[in-house]
PDB file of N, CA and C in Angstrom:
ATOM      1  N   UNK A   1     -55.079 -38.993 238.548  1.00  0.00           N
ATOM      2  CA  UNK A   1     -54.900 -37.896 237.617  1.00  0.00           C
ATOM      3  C   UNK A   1     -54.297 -38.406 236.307  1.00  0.00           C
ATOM      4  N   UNK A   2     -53.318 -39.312 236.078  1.00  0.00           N
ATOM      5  CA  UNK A   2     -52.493 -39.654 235.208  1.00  0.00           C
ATOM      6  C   UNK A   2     -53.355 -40.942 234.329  1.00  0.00           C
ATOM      7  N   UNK A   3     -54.171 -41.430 234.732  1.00  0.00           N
ATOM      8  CA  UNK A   3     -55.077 -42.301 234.345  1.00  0.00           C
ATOM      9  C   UNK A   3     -56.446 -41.572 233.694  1.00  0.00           C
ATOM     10  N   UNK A   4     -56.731 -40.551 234.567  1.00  0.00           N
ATOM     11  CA  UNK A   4     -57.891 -39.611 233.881  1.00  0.00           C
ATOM     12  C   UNK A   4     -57.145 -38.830 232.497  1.00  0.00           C
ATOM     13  N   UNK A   5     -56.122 -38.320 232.477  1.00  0.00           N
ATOM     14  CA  UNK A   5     -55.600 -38.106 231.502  1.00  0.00           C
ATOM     15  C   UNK A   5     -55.398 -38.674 230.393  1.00  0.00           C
ATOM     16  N   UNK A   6     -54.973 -39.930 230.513  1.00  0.00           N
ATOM     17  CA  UNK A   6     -54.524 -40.996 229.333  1.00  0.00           C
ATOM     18  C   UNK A   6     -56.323 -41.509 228.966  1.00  0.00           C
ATOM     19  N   UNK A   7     -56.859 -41.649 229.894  1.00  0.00           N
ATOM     20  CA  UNK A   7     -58.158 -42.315 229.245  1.00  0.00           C
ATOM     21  C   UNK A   7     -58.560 -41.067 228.444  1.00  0.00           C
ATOM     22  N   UNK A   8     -58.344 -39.942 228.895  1.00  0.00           N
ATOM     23  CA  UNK A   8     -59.208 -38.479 228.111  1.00  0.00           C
ATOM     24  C   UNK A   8     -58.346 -38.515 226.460  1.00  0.00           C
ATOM     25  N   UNK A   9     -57.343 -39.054 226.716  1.00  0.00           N
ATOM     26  CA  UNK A   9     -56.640 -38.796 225.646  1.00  0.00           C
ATOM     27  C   UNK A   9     -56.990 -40.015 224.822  1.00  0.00           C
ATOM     28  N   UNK A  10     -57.288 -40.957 224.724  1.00  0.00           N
ATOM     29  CA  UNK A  10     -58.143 -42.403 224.235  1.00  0.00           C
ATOM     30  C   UNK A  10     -59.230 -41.402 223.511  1.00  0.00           C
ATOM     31  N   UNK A  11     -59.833 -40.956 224.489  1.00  0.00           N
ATOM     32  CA  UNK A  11     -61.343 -40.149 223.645  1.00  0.00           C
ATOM     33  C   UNK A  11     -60.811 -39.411 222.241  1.00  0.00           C
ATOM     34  N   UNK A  12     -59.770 -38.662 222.279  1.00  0.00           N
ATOM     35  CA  UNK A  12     -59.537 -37.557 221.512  1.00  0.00           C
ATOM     36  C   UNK A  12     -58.858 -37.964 220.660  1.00  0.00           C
ATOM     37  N   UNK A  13     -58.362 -39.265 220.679  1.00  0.00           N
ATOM     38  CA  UNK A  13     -57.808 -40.209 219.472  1.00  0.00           C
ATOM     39  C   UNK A  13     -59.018 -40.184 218.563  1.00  0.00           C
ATOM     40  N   UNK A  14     -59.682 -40.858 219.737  1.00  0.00           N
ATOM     41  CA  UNK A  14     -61.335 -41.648 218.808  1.00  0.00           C
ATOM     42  C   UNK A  14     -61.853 -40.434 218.083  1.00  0.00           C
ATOM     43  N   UNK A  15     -61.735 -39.027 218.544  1.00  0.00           N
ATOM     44  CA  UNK A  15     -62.646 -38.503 218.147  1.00  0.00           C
ATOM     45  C   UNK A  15     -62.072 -37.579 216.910  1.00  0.00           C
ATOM     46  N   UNK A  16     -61.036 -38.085 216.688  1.00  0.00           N
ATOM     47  CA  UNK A  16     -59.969 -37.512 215.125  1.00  0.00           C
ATOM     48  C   UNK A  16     -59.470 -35.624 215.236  1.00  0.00           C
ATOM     49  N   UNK A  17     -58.978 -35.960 216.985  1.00  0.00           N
ATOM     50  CA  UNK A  17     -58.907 -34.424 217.135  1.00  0.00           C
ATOM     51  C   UNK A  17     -57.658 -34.723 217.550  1.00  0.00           C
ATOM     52  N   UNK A  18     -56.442 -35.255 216.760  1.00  0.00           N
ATOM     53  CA  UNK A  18     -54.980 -35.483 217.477  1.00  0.00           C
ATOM     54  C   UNK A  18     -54.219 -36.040 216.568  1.00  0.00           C
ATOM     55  N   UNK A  19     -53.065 -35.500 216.227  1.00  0.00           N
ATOM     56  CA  UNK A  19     -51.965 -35.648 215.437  1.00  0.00           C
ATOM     57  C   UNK A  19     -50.725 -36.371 216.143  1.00  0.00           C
ATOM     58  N   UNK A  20     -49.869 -37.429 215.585  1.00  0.00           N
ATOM     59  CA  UNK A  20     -48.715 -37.646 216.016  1.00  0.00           C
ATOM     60  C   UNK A  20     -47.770 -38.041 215.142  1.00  0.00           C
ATOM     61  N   UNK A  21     -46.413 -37.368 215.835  1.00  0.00           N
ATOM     62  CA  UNK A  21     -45.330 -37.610 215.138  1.00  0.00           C
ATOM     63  C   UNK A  21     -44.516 -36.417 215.180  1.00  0.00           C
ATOM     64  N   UNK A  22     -43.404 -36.359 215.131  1.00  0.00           N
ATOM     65  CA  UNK A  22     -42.668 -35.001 215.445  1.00  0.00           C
ATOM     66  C   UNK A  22     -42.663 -33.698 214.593  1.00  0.00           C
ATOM     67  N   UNK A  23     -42.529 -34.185 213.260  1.00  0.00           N
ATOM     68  CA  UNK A  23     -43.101 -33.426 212.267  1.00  0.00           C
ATOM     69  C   UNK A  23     -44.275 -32.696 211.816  1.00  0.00           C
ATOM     70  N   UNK A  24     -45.074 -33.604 211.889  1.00  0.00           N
ATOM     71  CA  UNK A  24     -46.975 -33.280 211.808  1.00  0.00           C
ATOM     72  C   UNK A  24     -46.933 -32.268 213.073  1.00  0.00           C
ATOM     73  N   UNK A  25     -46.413 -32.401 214.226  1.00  0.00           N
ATOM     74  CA  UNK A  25     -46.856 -31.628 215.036  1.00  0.00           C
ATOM     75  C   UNK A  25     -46.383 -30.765 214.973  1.00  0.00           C
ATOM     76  N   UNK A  26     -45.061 -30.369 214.869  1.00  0.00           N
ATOM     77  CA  UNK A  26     -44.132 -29.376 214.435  1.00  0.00           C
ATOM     78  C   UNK A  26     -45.171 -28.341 213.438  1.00  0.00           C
ATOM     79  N   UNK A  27     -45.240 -29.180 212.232  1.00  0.00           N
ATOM     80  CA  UNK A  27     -46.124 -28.349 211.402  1.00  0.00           C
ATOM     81  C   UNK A  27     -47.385 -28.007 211.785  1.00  0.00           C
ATOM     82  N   UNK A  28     -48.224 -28.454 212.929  1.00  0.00           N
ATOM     83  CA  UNK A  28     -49.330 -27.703 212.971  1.00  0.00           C
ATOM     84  C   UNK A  28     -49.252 -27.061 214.210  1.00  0.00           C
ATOM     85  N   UNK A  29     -48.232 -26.973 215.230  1.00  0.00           N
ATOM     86  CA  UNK A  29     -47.754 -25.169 215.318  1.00  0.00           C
ATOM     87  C   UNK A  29     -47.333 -24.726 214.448  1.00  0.00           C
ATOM     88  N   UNK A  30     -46.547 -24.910 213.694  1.00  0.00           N
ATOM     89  CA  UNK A  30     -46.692 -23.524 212.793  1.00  0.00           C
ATOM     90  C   UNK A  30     -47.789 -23.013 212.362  1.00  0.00           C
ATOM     91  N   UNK A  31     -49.082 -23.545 211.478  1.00  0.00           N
ATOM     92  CA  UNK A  31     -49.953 -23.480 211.238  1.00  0.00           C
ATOM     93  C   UNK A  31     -51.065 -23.093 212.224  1.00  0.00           C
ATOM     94  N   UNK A  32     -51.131 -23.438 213.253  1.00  0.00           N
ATOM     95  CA  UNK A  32     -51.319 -22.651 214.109  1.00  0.00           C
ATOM     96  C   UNK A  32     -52.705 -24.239 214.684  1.00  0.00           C
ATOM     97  N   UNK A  33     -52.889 -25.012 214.261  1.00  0.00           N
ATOM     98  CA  UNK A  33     -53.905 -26.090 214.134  1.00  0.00           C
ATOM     99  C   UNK A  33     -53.688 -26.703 215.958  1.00  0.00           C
ATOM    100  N   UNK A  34     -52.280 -26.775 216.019  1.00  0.00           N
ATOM    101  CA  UNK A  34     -52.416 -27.841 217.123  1.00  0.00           C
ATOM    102  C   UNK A  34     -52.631 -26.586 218.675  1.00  0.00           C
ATOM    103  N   UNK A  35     -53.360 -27.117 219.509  1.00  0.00           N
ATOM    104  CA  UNK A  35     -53.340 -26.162 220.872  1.00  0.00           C
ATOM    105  C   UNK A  35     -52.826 -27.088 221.809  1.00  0.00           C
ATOM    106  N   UNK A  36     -52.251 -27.966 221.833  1.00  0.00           N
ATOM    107  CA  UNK A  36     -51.344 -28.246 222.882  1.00  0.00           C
ATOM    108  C   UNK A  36     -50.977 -29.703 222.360  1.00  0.00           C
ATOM    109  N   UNK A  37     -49.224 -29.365 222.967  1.00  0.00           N
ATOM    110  CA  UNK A  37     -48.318 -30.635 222.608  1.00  0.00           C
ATOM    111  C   UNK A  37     -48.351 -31.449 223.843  1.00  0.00           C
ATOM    112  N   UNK A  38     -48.611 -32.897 223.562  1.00  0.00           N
ATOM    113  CA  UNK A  38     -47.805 -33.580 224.867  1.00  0.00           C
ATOM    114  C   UNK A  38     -46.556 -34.333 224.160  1.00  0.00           C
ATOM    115  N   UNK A  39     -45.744 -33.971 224.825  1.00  0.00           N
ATOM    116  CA  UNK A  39     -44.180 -35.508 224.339  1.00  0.00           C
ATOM    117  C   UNK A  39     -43.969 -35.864 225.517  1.00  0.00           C
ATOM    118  N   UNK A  40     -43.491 -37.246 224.849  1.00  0.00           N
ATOM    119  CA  UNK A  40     -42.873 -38.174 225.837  1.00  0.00           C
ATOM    120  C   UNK A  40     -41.533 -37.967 227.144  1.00  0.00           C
ATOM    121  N   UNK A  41     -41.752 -38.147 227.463  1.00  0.00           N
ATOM    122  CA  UNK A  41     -40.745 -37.791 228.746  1.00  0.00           C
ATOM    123  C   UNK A  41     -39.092 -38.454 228.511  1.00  0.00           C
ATOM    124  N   UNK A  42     -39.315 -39.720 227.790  1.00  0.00           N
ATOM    125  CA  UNK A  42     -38.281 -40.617 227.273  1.00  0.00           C
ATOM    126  C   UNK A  42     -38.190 -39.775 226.045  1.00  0.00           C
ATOM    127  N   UNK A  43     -38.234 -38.992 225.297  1.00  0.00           N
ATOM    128  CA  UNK A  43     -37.633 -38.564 223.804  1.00  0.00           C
ATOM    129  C   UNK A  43     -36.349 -37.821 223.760  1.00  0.00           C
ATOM    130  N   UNK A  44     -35.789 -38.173 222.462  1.00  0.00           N
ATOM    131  CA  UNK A  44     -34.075 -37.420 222.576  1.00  0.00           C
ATOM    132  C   UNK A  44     -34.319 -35.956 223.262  1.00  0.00           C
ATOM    133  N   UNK A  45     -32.916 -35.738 223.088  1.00  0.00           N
ATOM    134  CA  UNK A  45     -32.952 -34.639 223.675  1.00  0.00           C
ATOM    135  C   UNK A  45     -32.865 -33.050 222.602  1.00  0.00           C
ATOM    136  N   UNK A  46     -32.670 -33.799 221.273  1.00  0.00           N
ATOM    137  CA  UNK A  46     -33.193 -32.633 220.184  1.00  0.00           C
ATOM    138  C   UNK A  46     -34.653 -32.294 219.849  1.00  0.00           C
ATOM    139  N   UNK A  47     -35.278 -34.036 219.865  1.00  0.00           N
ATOM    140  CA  UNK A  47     -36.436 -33.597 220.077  1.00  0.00           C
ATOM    141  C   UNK A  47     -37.263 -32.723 221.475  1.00  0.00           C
ATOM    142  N   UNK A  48     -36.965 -32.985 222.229  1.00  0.00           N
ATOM    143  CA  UNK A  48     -37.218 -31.623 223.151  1.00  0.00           C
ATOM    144  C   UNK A  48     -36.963 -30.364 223.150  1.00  0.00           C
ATOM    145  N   UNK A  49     -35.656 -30.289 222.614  1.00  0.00           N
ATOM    146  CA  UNK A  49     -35.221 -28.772 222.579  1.00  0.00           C
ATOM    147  C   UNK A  49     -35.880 -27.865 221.177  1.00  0.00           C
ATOM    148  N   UNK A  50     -36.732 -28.963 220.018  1.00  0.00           N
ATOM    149  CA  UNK A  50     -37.172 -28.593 219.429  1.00  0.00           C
ATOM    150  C   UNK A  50     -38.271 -28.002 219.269  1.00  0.00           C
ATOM    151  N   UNK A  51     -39.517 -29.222 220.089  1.00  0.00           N
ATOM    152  CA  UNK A  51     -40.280 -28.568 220.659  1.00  0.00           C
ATOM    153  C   UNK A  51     -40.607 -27.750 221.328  1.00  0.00           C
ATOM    154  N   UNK A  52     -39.719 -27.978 222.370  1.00  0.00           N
ATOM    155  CA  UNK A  52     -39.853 -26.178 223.356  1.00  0.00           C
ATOM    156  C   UNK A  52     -39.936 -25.273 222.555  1.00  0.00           C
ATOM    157  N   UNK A  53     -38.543 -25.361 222.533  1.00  0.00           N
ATOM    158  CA  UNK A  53     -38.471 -23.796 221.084  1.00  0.00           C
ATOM    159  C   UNK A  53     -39.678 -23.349 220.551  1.00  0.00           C
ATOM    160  N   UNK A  54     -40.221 -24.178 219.717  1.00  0.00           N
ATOM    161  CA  UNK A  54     -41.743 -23.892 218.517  1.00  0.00           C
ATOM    162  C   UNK A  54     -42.860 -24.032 219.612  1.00  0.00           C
ATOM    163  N   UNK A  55     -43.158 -24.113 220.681  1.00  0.00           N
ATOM    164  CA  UNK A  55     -43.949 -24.382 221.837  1.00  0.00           C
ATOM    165  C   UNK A  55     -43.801 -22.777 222.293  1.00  0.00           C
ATOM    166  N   UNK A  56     -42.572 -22.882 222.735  1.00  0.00           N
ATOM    167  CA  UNK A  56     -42.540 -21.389 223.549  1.00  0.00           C
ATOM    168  C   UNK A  56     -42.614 -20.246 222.220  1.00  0.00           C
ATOM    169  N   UNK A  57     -42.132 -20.485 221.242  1.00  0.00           N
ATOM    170  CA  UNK A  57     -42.342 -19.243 220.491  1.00  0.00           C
ATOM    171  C   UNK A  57     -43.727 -19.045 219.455  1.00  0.00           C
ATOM    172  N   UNK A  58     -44.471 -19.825 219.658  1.00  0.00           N
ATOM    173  CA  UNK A  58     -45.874 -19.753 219.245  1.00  0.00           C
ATOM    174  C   UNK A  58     -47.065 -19.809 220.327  1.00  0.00           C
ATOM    175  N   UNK A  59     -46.403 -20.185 221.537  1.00  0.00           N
ATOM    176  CA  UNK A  59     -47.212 -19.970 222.742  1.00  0.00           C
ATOM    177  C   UNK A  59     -48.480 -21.321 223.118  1.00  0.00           C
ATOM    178  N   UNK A  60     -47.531 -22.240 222.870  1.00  0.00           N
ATOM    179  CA  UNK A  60     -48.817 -23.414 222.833  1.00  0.00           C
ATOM    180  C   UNK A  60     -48.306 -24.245 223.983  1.00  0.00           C
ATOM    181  N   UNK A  61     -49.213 -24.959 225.183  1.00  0.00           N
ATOM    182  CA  UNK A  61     -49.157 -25.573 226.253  1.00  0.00           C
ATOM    183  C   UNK A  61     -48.335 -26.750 225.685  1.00  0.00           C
ATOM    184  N   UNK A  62     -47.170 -27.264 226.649  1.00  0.00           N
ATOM    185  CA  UNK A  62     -46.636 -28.354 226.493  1.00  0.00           C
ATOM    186  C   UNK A  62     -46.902 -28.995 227.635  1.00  0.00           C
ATOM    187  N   UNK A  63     -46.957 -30.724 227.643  1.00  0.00           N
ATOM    188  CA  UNK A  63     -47.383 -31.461 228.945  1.00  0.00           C
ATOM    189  C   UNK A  63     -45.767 -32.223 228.582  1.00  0.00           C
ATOM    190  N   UNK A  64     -45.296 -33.042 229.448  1.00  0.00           N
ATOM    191  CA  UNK A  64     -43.891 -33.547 229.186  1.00  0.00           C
ATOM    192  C   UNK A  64     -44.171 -35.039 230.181  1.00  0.00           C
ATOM    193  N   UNK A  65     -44.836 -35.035 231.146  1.00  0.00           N
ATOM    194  CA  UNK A  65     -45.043 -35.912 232.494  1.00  0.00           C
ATOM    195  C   UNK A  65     -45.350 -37.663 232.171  1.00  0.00           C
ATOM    196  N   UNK A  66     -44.964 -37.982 230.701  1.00  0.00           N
ATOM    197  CA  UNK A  66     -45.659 -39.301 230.755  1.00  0.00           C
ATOM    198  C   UNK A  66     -44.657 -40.086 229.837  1.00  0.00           C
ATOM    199  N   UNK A  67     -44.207 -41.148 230.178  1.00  0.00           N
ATOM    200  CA  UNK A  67     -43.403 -41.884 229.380  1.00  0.00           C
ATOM    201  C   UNK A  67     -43.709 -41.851 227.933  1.00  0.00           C
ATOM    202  N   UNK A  68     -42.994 -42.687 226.906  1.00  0.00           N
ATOM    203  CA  UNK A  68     -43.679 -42.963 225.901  1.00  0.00           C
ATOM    204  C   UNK A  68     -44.149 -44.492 225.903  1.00  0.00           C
ATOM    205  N   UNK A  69     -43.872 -44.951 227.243  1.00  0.00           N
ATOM    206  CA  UNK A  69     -44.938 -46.268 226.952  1.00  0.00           C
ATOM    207  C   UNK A  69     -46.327 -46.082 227.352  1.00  0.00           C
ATOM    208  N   UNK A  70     -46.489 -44.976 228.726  1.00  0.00           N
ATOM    209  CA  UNK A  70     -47.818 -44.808 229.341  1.00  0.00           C
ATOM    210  C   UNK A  70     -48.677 -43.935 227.472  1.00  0.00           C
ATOM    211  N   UNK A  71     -48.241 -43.063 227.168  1.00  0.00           N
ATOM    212  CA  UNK A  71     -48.994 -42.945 225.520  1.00  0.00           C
ATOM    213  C   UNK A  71     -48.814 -43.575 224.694  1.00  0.00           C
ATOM    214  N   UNK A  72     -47.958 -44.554 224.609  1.00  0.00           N
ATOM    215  CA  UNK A  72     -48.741 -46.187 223.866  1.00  0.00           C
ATOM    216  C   UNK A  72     -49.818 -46.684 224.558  1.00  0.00           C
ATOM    217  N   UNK A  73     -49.577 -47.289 225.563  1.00  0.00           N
ATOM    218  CA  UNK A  73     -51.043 -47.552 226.203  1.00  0.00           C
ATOM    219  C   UNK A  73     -51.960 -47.088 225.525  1.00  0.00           C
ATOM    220  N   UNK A  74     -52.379 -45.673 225.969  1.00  0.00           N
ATOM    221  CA  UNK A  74     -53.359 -44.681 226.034  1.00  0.00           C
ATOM    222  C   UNK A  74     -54.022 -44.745 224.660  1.00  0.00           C
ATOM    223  N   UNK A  75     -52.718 -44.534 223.788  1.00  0.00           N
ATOM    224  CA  UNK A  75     -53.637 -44.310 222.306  1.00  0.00           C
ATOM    225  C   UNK A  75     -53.133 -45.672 221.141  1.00  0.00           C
ATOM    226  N   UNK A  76     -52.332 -46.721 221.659  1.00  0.00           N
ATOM    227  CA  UNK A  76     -52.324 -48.216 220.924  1.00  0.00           C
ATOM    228  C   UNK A  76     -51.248 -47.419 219.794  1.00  0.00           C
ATOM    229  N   UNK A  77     -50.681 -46.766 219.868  1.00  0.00           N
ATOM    230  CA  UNK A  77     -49.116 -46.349 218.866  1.00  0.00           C
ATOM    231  C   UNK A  77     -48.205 -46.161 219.606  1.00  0.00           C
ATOM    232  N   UNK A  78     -46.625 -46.024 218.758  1.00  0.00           N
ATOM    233  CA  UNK A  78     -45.658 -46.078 219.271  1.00  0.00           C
ATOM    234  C   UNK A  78     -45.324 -44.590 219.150  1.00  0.00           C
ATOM    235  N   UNK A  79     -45.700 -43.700 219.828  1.00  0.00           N
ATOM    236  CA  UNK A  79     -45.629 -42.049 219.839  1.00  0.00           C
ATOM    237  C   UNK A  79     -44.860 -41.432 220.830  1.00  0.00           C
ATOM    238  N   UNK A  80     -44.384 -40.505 220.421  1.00  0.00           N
ATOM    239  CA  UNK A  80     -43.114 -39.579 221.729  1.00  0.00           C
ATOM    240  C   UNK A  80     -43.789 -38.464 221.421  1.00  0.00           C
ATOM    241  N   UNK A  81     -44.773 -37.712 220.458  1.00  0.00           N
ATOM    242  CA  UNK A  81     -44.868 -36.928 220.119  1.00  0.00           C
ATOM    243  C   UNK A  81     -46.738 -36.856 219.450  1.00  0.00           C
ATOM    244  N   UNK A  82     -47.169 -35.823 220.699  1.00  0.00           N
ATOM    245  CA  UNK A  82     -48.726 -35.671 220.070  1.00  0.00           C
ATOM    246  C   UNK A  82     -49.322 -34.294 220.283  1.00  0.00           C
ATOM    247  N   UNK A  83     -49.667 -34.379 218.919  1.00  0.00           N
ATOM    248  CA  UNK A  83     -50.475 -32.612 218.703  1.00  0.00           C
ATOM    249  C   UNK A  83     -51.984 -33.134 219.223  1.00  0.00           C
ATOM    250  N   UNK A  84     -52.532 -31.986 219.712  1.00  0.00           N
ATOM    251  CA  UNK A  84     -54.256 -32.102 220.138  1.00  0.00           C
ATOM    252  C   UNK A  84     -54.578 -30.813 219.513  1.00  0.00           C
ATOM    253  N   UNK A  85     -55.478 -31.338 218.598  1.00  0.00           N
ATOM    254  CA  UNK A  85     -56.054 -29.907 217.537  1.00  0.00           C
ATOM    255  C   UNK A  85     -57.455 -29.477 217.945  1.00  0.00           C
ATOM    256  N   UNK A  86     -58.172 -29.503 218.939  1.00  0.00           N
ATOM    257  CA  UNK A  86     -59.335 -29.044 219.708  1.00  0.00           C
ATOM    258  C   UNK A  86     -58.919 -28.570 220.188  1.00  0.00           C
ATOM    259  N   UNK A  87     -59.268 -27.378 220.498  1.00  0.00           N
ATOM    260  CA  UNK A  87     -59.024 -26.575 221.671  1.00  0.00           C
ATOM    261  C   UNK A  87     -59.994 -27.190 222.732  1.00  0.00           C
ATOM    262  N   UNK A  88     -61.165 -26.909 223.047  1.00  0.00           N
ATOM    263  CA  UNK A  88     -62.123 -27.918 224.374  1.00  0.00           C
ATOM    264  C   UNK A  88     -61.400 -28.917 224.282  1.00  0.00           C
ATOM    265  N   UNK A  89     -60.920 -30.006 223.688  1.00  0.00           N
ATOM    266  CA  UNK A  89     -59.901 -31.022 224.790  1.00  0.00           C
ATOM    267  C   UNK A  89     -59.046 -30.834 224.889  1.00  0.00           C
ATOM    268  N   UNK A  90     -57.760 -30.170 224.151  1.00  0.00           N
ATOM    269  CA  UNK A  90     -56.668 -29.524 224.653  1.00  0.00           C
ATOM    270  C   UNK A  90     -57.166 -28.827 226.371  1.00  0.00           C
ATOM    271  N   UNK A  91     -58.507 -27.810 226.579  1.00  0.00           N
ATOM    272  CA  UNK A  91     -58.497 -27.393 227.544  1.00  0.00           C
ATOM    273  C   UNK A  91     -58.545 -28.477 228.731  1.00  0.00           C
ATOM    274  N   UNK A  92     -59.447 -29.832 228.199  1.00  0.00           N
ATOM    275  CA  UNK A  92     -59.924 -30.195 229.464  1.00  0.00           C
ATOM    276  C   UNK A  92     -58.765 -31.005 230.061  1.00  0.00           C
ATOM    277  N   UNK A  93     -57.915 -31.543 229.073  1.00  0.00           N
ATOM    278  CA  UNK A  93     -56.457 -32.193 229.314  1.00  0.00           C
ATOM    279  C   UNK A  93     -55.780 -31.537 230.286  1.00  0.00           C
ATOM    280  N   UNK A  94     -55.508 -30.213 230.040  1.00  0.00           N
ATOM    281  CA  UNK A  94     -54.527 -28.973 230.964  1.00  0.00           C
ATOM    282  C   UNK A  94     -55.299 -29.084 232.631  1.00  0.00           C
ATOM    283  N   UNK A  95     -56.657 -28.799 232.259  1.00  0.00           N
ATOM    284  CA  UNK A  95     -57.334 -29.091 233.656  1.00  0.00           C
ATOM    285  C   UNK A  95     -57.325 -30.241 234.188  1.00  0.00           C
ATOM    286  N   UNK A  96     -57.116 -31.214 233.946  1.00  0.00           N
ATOM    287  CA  UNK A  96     -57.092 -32.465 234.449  1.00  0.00           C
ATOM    288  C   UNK A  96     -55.656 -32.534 234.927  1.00  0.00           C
ATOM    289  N   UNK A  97     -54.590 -32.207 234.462  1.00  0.00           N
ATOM    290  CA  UNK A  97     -53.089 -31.928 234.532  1.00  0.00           C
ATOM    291  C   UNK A  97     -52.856 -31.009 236.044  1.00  0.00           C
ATOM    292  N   UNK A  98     -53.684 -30.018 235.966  1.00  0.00           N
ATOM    293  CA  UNK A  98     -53.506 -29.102 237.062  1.00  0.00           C
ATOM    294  C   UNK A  98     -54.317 -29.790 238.284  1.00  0.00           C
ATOM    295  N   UNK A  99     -54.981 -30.801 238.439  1.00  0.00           N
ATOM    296  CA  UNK A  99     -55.985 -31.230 239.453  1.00  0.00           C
ATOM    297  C   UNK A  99     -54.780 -32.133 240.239  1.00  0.00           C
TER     298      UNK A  99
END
């Protein structure tokens, strides 16, 4: 599951449907652009409480389950923090998550 995930998330790099960085993502919930956050499991603990917050009060799926080295791997950056601005791969991510 955690391997189907990270490779799905490789695709959605490639395919220029994914933002990172705490800010950028921040801003596209607000904007309403990103449909689901994943962060790193290792990130401070403001950055979490930040995200939740703007997660839960705009209503957008958060994934939390993966280090920030397993999403280096995955997408070749040093990221704690990634917006997915497709909705169809935001969806197929969540489903792959729930399997």
């Amino acid at each position: 599951m955690k391997d189907a995930f990270l490779n799905f998330l490789g695709i959605a790099l490639r395919a220029g449907k994914m933002i990172s960085g705490t800010e950028l993502t921040l801003q596209g919930i607000r904007n309403q652009s990103v449909k689901l956050v994943i962060m790193a499991s290792d990130c401070s603990d403001r950055t979490k409480k930040d995200l939740t917050n703007k997660t839960d009060s705009y209503n957008v799926p958060l994934i939390d389950n993966f280090t920030s080295q397993e999403l280096k791997r995955s997408i070749g950056k040093e990221r704690k923090v990634i917006g997915i601005t497709d909705l169809g791969i935001a969806r197929r991510l969540i489903e792959i998550m729930e399997n």
